[in-house]
Protein backbone atom coordinates (compact mmCIF):
# COMPACT_ATOMS: atom_id res chain seq x y z
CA UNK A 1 70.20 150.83 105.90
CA UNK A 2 69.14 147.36 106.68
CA UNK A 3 71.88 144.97 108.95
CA UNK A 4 73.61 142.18 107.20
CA UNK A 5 72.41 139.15 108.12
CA UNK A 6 74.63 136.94 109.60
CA UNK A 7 74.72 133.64 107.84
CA UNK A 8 73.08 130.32 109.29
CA UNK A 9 76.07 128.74 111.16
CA UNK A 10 74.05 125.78 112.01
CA UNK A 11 73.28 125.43 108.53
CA UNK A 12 76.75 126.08 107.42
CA UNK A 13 78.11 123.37 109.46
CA UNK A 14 75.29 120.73 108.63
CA UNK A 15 76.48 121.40 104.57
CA UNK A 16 80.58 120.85 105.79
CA UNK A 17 79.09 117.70 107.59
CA UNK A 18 77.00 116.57 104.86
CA UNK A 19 79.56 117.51 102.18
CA UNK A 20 82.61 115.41 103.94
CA UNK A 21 80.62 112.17 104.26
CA UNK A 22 80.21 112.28 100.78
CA UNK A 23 84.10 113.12 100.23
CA UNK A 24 83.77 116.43 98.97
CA UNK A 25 86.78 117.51 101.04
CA UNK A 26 87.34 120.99 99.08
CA UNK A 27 83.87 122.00 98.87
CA UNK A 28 83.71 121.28 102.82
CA UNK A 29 86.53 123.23 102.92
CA UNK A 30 85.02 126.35 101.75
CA UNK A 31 82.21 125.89 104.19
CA UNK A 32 84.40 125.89 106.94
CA UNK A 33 86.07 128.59 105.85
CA UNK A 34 82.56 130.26 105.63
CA UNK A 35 81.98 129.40 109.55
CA UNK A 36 85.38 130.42 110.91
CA UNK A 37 84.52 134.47 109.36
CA UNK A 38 81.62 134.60 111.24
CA UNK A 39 83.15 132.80 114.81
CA UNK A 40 85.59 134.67 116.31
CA UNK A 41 84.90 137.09 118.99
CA UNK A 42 81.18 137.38 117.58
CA UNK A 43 78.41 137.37 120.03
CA UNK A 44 76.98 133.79 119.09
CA UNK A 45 73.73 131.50 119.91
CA UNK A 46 76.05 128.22 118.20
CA UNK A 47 78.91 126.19 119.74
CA UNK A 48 80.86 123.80 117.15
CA UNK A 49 81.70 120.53 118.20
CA UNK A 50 83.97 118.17 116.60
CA UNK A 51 85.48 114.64 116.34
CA UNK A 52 87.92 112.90 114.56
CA UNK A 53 87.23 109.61 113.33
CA UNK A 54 90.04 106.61 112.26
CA UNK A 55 89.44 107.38 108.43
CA UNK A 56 87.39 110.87 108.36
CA UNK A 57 86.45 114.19 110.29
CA UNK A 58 83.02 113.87 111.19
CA UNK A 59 81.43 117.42 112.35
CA UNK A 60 79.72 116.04 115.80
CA UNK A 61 76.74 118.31 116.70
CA UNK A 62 75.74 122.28 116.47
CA UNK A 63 73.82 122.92 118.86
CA UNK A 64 71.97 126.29 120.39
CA UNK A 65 72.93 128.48 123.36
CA UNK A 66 71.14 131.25 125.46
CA UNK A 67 72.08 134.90 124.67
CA UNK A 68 75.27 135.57 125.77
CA UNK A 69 77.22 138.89 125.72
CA UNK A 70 81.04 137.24 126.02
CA UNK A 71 82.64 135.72 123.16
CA UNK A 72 83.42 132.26 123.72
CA UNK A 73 86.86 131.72 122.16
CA UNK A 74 86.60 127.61 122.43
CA UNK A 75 84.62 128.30 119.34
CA UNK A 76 87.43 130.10 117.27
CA UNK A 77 89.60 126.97 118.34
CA UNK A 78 87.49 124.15 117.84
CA UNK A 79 86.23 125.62 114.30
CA UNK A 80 90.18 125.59 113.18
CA UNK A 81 90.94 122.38 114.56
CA UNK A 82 87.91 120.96 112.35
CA UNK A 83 89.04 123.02 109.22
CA UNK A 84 92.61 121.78 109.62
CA UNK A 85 91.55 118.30 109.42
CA UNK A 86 89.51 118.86 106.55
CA UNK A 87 92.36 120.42 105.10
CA UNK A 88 95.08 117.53 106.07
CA UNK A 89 92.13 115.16 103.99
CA UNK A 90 92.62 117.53 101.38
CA UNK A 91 96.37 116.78 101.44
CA UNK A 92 96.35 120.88 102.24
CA UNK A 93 98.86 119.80 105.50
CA UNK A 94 100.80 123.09 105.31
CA UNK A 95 97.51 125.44 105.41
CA UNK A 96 96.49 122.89 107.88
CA UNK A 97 99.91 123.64 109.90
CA UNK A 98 98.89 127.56 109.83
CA UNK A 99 94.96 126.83 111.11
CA UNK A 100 96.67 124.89 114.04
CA UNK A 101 99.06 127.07 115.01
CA UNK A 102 97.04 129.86 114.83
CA UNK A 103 94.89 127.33 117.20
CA UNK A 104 97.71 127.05 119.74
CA UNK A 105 97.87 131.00 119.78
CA UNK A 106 94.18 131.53 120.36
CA UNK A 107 93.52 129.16 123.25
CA UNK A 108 97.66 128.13 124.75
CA UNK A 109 95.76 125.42 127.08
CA UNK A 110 94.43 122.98 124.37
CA UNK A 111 96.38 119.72 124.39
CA UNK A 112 94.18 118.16 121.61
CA UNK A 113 95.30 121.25 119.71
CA UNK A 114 99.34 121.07 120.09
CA UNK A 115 98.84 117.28 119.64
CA UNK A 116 97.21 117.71 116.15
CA UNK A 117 100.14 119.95 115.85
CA UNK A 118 102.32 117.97 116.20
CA UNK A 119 101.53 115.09 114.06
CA UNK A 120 101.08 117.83 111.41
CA UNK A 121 104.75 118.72 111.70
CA UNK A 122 105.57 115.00 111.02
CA UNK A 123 104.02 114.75 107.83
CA UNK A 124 106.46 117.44 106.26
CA UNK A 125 109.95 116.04 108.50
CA UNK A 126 109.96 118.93 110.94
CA UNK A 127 111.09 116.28 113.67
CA UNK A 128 112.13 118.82 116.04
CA UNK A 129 108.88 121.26 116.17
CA UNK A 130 107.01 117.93 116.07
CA UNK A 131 108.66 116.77 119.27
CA UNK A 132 107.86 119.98 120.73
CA UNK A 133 104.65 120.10 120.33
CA UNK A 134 103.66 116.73 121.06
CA UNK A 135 105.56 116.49 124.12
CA UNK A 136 103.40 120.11 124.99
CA UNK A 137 100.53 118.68 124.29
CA UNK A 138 101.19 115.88 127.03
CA UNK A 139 101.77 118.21 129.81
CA UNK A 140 99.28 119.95 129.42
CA UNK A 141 97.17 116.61 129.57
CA UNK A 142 99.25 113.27 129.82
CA UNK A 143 95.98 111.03 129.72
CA UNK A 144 95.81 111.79 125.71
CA UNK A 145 96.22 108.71 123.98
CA UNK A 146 96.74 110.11 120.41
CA UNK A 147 99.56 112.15 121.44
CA UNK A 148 101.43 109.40 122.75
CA UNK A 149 100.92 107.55 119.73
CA UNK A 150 102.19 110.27 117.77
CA UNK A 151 105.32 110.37 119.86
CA UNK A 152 105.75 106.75 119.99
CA UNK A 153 105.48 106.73 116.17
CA UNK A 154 108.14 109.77 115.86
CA UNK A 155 110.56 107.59 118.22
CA UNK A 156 110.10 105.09 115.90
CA UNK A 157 111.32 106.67 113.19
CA UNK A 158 114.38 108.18 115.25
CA UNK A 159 115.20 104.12 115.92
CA UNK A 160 114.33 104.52 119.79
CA UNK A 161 112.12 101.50 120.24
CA UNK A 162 112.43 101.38 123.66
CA UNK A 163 111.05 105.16 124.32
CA UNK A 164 108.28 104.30 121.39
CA UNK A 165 107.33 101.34 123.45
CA UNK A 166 106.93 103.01 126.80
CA UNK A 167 104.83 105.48 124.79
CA UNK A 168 102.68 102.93 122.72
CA UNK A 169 101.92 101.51 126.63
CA UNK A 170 100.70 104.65 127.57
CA UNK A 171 99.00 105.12 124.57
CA UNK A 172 97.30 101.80 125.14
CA UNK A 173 96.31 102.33 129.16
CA UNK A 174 94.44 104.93 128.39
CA UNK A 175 92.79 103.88 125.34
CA UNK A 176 92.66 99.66 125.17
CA UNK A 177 90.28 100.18 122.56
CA UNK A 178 92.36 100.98 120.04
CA UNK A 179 94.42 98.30 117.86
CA UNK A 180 97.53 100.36 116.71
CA UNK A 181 98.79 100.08 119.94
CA UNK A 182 99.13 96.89 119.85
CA UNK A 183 100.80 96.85 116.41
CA UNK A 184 102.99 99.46 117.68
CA UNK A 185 104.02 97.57 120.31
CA UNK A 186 104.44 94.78 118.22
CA UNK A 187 106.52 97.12 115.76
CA UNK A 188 108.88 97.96 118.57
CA UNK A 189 109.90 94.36 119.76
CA UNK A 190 110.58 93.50 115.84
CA UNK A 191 112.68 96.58 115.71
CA UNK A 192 114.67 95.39 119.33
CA UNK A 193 114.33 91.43 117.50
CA UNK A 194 112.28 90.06 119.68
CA UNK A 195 110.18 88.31 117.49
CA UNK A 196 108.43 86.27 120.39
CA UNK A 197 107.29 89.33 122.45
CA UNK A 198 106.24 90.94 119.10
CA UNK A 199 104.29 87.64 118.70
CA UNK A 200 102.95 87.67 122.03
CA UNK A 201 101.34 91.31 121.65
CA UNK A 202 99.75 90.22 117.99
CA UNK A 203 98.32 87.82 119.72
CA UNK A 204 96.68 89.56 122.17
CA UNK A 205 95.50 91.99 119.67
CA UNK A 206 93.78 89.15 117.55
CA UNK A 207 92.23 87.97 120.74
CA UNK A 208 90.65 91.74 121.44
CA UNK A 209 90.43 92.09 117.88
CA UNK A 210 89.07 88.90 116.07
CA UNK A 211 87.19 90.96 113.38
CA UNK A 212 89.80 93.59 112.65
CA UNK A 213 91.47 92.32 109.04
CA UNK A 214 95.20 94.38 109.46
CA UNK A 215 95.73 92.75 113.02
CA UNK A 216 95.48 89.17 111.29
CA UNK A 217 97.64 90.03 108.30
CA UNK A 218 100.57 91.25 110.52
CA UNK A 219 100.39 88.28 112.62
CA UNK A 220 100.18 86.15 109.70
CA UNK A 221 102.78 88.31 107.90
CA UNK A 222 105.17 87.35 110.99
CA UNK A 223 103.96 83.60 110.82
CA UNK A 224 105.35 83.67 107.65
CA UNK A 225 108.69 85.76 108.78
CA UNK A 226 109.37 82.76 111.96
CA UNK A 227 108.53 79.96 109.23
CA UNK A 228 105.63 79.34 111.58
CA UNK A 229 103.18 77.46 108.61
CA UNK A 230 100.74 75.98 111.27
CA UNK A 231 99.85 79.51 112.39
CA UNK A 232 100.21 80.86 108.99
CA UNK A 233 97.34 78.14 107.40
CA UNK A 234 94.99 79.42 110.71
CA UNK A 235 95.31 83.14 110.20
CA UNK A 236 95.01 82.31 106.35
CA UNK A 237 91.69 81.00 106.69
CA UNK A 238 90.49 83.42 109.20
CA UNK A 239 91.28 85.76 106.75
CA UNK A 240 89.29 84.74 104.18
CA UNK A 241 86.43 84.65 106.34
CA UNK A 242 86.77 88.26 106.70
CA UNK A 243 87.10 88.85 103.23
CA UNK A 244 87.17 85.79 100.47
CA UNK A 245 87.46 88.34 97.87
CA UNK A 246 90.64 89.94 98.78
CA UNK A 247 93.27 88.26 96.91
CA UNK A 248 95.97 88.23 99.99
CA UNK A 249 94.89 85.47 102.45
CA UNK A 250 94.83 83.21 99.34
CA UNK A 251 98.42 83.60 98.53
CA UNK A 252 99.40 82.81 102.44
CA UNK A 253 97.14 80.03 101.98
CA UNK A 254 98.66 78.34 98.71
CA UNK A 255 102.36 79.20 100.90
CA UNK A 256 101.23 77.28 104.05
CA UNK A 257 99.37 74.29 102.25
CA UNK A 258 102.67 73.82 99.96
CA UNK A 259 105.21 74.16 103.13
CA UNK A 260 102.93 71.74 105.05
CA UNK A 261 103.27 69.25 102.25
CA UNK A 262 99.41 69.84 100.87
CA UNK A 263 99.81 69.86 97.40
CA UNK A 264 96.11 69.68 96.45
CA UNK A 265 95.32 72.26 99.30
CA UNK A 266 98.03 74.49 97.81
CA UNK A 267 96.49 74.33 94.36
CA UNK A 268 92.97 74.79 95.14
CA UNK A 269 94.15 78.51 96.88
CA UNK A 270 96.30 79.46 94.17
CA UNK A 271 93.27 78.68 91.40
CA UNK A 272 90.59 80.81 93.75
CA UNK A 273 93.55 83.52 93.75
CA UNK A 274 93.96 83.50 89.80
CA UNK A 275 89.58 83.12 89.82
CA UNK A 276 89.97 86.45 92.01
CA UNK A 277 92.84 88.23 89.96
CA UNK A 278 92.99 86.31 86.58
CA UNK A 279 95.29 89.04 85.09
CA UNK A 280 98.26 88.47 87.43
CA UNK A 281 100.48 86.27 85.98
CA UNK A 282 102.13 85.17 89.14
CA UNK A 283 99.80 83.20 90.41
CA UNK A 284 99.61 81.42 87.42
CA UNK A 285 103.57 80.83 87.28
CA UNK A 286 103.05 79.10 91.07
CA UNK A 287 99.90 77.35 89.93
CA UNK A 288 101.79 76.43 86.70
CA UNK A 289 105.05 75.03 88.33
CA UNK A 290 102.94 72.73 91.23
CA UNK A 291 100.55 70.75 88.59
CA UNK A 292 104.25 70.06 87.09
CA UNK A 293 105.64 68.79 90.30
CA UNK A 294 102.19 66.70 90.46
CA UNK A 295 102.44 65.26 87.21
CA UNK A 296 99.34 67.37 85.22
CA UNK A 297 101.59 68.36 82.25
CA UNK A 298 98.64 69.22 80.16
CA UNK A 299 96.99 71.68 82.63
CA UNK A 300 101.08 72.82 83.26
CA UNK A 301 101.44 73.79 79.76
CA UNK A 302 98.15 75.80 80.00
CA UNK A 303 98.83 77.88 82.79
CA UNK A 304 102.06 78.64 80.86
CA UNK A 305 100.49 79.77 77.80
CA UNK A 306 98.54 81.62 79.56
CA UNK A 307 101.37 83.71 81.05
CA UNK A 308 102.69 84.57 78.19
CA UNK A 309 99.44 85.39 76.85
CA UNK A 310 98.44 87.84 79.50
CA UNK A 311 102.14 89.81 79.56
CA UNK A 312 103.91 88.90 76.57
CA UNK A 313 106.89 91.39 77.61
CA UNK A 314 107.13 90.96 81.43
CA UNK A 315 109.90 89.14 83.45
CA UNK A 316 106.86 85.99 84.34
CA UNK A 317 106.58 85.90 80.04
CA UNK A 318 110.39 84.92 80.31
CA UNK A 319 110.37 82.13 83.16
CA UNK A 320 107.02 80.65 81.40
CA UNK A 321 108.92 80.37 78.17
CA UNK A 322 112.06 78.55 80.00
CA UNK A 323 109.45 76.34 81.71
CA UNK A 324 107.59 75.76 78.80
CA UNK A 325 110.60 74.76 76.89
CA UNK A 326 112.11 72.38 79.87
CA UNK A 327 108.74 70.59 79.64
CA UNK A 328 108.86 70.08 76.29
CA UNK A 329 112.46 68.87 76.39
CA UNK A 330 110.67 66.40 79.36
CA UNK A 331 107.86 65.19 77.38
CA UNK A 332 109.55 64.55 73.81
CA UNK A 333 111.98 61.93 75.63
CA UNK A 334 109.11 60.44 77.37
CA UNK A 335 107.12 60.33 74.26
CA UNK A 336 109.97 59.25 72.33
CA UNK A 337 110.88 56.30 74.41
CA UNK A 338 107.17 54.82 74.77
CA UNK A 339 107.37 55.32 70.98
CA UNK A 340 110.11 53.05 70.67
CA UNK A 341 108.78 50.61 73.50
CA UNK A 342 105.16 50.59 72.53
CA UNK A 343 104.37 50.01 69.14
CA UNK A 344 100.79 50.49 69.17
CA UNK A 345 101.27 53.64 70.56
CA UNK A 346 103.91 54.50 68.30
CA UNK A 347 101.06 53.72 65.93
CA UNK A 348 98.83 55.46 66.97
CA UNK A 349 101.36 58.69 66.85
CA UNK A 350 102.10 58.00 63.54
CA UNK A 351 98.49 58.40 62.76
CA UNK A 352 96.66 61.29 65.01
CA UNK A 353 100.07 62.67 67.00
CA UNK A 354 97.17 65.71 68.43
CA UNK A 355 95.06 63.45 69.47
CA UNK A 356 96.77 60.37 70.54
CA UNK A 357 98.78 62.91 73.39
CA UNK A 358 96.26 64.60 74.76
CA UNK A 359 94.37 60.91 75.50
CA UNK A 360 97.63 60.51 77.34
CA UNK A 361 97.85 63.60 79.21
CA UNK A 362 100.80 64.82 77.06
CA UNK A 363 100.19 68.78 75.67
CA UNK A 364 103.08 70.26 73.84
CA UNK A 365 103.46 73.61 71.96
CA UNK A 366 102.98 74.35 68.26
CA UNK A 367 106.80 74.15 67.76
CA UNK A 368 107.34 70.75 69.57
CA UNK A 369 104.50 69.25 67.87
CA UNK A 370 106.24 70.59 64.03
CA UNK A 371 109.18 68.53 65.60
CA UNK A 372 107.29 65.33 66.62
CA UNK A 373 105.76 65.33 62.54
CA UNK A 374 108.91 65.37 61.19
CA UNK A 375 110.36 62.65 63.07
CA UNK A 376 111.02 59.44 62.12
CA UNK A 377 110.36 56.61 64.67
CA UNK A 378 111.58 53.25 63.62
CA UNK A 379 114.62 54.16 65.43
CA UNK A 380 115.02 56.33 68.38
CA UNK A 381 116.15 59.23 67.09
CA UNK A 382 118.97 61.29 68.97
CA UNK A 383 118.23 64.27 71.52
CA UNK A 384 120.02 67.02 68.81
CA UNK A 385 117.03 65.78 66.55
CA UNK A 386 114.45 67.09 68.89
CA UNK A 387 115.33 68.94 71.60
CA UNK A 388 113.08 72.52 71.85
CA UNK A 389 115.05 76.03 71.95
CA UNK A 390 112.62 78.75 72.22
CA UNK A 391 115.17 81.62 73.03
């Protein structure tokens, strides 16, 4: 009887490889799964290597060794520590819990092993287990970065900034390369209140950083917090030369330009915003109430309309409708009194009401112009006569 083949490991891995760049996380999966049969105590010519990336497991190299009569049980190890990160992208975290203790078991020496472990353990709340194994995984090698992170991030949550930060230092003295640190660090001295430290170490990481978009935006997100608007406007505008099609910067933008007295500035970033997202009616409400303040009713009463347009039913529908009716209210007295004071214009009103308004920058809704036709103007007629109730 002919022996079983044993399947192409190199081959097997180069599918789970090819199959997780292209985020077939399940599929890659079952290749794994495939691999990890065929590794443990098997005489072998293949040694897996692995590495895990910021957003994906990334299968490193395969690559050939002399005969050898020993198994190698590295190989049983590093195959489950791949396979449980494939599994945690699966969202699989308690199947990845069993490949990674079963890792621990195999080979008792592997810090990278307990540390994976241990961040496991957070993701389902088993605080103490995680503590355990994290704080195992730095004896066995205290010059691992991730697991300090991972305890500095579990200190967090147990409100012991102080502990977090000493291990967020560590974290970052052996790996300077890496900017969660510094938002970690940053993280801690909000949680103590020291905003100005917490400042300090954004900084820095913007300096290192300059490129990185979620070290701006919690800088500028803390501009924002101190009332800081210069810095704000700066980290704004950096943004958006990351990225001027994320909708974000723009909004700290229009915020800064308004709080630093730039009208126009603030207008021109809410109006990219809305160009960006025309569907949100928020912007629209901001954009809406500044042409007021500046005195461009007509293009007011649009953005309103709008609003309501867009989400008849929604809580922005109701403030547009209280605007729109205040402005109304505003515009019928102003009308009303050139009417009386002007009598070419009142005239004119008499005549074309649509279009002698909007030659005069006025715009009012359906209902307020029904009102303005039925009104008589030789004399000013009183506010009960035609002041606008929508709701």
């Amino acid at each position: 009887m002919a022996r079983e083949r044993s399947p192409d490991l190199r081959r097997l891995a180069a599918d789970g490889r090819r199959l997780m760049r292209e985020g077939k996380m399940d599929k890659a999966r079952e290749v794994f799964l495939q691999v990890l049969e065929h590794l443990p105590g098997e005489r072998t010519r293949a040694r897996l290597g692995y590495r895990c990336g910021e957003s994906q497991i990334v299968i490193r190299r395969l690559k050939e060794y002399p005969d050898s009569l020993s198994p190698n049980e590295d190989l049983s190890v590093e195959a489950r520590l791949a396979l449980a990160n494939c599994c945690l992208k699966c969202g699989l975290v308690e199947e990845s819990i069993k490949h990674l203790e079963r890792a621990v078991e195999v080979c008792p020496d592997r810090a990278e092993a307990y540390c994976e472990l241990g961040l496991a353990y957070q993701k389902v709340g088993r605080k103490g287990l995680a503590t355990s194994a994290l704080r195992r995984a730095l004896r066995l090698n205290p010059r691992l970065p991730r697991a300090h992170q991972g305890l500095a991030q579990h200190l967090v949550k147990l409100e012991r900034p102080q502990e977090a930060q000493k291990a967020f230092r560590k974290a970052l003295r052996f790996n300077p390369q890496r900017h969660e640190y510094y938002l970690g660090l940053a993280g801690c001295y909000l949680q103590q209140g020291q905003v100005s430290e917490a400042v300090k170490w954004l900084q820095k990481a913007v300096r290192k950083f300059p490129d990185t978009t979620v070290v701006r935006e919690a800088l500028a997100d803390l501009y924002q917090r101190m009332g800081d608007y210069c810095g704000l406007l700066e980290e704004a505008k950096e943004l958006i030369r990351l990225n001027p099609r994320n909708p974000y910067p723009y909004e700290l933008l229009s915020m800064a330009c308004f709080q630093g007295g730039d009208l126009e500035g603030a207008i021109d970033s809410l109006s990219r915003l809305i160009y960006l997202d025309p569907m949100d009616p928020l912007p629209r409400l901001k954009l809406a109430l500044l042409l007021q303040q500046k005195g461009e009713l007509s293009r007011a009463m649009e953005e309103y309309q709008r609003i309501i347009h867009i989400s008849p039913q929604g809580d922005h529908a109701e403030a547009a409708m209280q605007a729109m009716e205040s402005l109304d209210d505003f515009q019928m007295e102003q009308i009303i009194q050139r009417a009386a004071e002007d009598d070419r214009f009142r005239a004119c009103l008499e005549r074309d009401p649509e279009t002698t308004l909007l030659s005069r920058g006025y715009r009012l809704t359906e209902l307020a112009m029904e009102v303005l036709r039925r009104l008589d103007f030789g004399s000013k007629p009183p506010p009960e006569q035609w002041e606008i109730t929508y709701h």
